[in-house]
Protein backbone atom coordinates (compact mmCIF):
# COMPACT_ATOMS: atom_id res chain seq x y z
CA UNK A 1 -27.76 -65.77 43.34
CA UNK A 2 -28.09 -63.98 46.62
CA UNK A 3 -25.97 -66.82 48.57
CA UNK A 4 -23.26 -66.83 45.98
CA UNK A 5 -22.45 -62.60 46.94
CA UNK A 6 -23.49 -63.21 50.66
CA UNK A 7 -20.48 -66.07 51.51
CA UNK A 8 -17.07 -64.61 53.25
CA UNK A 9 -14.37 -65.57 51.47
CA UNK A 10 -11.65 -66.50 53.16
CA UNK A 11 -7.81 -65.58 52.29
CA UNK A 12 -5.83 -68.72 52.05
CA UNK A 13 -2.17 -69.29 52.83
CA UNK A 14 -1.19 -69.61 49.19
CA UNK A 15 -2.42 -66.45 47.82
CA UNK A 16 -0.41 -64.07 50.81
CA UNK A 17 2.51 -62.59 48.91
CA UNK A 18 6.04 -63.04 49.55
CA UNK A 19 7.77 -60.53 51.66
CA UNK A 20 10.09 -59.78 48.57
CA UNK A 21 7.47 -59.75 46.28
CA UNK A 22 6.02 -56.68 49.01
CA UNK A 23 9.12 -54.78 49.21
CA UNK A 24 9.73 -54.84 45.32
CA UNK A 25 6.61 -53.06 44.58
CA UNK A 26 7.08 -50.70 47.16
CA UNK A 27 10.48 -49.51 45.96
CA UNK A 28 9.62 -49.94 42.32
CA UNK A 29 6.47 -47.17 43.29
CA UNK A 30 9.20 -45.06 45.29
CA UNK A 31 11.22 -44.80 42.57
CA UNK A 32 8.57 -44.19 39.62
CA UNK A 33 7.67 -40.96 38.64
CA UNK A 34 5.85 -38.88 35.93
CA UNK A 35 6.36 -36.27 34.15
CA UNK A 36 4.24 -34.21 32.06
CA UNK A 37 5.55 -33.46 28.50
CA UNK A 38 2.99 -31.19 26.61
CA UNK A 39 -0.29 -33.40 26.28
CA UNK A 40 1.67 -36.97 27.31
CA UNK A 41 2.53 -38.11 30.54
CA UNK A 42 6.09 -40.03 30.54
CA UNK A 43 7.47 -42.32 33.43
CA UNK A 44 10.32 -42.00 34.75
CA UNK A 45 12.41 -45.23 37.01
CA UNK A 46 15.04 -43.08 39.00
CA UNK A 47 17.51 -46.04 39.84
């Protein structure tokens, strides 16, 4: 079981995102914001 948790894994070519995939998370968080209404949070997208 030890050997199994020991290895490296390695990051393979496929499973880098897509520079568009980057930049629409980024601006999605940017733009996301909440806001505290009594005892509920809501979220807000400011487009």
């Amino acid at each position: 079981m030890a050997k199994i948790y020991s290895k490296e894994t390695l990051v393979t070519p496929s499973m880098k995102p897509k520079k568009e995939t980057v930049s629409f998370l980024l601006n999605y968080s940017k733009a996301l914001s909440f806001i505290k209404v009594g005892k509920m949070n809501v979220e807000v997208i400011a487009n």
